[in-house]
Protein backbone atom coordinates (compact mmCIF):
# COMPACT_ATOMS: atom_id res chain seq x y z
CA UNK A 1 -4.80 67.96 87.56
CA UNK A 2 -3.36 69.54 90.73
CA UNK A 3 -6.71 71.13 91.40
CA UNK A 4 -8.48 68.25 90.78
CA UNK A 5 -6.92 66.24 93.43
CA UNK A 6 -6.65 69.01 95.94
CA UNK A 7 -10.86 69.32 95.60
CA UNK A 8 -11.09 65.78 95.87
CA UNK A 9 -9.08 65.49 99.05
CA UNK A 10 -11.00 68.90 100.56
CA UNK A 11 -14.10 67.01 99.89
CA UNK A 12 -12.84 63.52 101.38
CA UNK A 13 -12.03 65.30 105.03
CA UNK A 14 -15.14 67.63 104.74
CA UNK A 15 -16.99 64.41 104.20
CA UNK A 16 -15.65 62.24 106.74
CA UNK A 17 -14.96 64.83 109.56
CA UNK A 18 -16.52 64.07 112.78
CA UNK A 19 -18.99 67.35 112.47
CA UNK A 20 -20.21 66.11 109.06
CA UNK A 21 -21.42 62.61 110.20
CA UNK A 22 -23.01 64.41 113.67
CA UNK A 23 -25.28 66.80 110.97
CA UNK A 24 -26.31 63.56 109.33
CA UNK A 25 -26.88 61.29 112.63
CA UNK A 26 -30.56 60.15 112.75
CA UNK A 27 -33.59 62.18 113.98
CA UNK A 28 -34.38 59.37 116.71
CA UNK A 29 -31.25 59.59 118.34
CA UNK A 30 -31.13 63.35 119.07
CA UNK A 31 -35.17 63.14 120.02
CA UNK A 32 -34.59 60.35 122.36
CA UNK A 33 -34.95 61.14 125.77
CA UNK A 34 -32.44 60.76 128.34
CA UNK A 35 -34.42 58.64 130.37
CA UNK A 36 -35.06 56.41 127.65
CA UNK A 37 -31.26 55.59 126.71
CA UNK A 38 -30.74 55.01 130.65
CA UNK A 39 -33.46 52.81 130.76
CA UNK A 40 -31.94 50.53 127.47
CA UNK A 41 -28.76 50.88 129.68
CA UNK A 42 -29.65 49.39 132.62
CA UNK A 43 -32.25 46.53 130.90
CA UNK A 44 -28.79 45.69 128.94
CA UNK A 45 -27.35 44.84 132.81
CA UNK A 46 -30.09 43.16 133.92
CA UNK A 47 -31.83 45.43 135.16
CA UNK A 48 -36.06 46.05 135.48
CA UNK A 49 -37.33 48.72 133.87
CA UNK A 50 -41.12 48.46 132.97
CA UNK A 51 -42.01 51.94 131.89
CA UNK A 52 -39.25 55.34 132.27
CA UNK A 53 -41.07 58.38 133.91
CA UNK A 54 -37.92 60.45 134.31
CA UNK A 55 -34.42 61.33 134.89
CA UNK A 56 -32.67 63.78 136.45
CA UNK A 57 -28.64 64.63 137.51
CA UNK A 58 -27.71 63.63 140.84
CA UNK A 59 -25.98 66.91 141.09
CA UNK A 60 -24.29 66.35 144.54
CA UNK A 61 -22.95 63.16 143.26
CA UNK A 62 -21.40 64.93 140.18
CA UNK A 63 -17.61 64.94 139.24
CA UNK A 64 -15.66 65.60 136.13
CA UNK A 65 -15.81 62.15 133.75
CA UNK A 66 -18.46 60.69 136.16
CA UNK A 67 -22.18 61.40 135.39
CA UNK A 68 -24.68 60.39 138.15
CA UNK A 69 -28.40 59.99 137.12
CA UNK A 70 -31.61 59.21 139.12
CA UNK A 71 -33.87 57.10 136.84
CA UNK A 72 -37.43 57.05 137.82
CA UNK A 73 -39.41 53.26 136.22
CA UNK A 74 -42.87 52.94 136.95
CA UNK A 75 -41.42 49.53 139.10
CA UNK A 76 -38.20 50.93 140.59
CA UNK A 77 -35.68 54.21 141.33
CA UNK A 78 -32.72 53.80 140.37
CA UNK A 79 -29.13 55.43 140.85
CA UNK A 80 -26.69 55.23 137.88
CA UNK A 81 -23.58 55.93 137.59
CA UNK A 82 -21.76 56.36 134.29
CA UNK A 83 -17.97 56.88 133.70
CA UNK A 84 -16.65 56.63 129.91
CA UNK A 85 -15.89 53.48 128.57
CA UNK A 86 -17.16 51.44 131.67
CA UNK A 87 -20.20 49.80 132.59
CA UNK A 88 -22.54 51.63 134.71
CA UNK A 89 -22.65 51.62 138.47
CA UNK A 90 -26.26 50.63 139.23
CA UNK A 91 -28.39 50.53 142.74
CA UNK A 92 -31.82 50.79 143.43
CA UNK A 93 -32.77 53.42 145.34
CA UNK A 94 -36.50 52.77 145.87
């Protein structure tokens, strides 16, 4: 019986760890593009974004817990800044 609920309980936190649910996360997130997750960002904040050509890091811009992108639209550059658990700082650059 002891065995029995010592597998059981192995299985429960090999289950529901945090790596097991990243190995089962779907193919279309990890194939999505950076520049197409930016682009649903800033469309969420109102925000015009026709068609995403690219992205790239601002890497000047760069500091610990604050990610700077340039996001190239086929209407508009844009700036964006993203810090965790904040809304994005946006400007249009071009």
């Amino acid at each position: 019986m002891y065995k029995s609920r010592a597998s059981i309980l192995l299985a429960a936190i090999v289950l529901f760890s945090p790596f097991a649910r990243a190995q089962h996360a779907p193919a279309t997130l990890a194939s999505e593009q950076p520049q197409e997750m930016l682009a649903a960002q800033i469309r969420t904040q109102g925000f015009a974004c026709d068609k995403s050509l690219g992205a790239a890091r601002d890497k000047k811009r760069f500091r610990p817990d604050y990610v700077v992108w340039v996001l190239k639209c086929s209407n508009a550059t844009y700036r964006i800044a993203r810090a965790p658990d904040m809304a994005a700082k946006i400007e249009r650059v071009r």
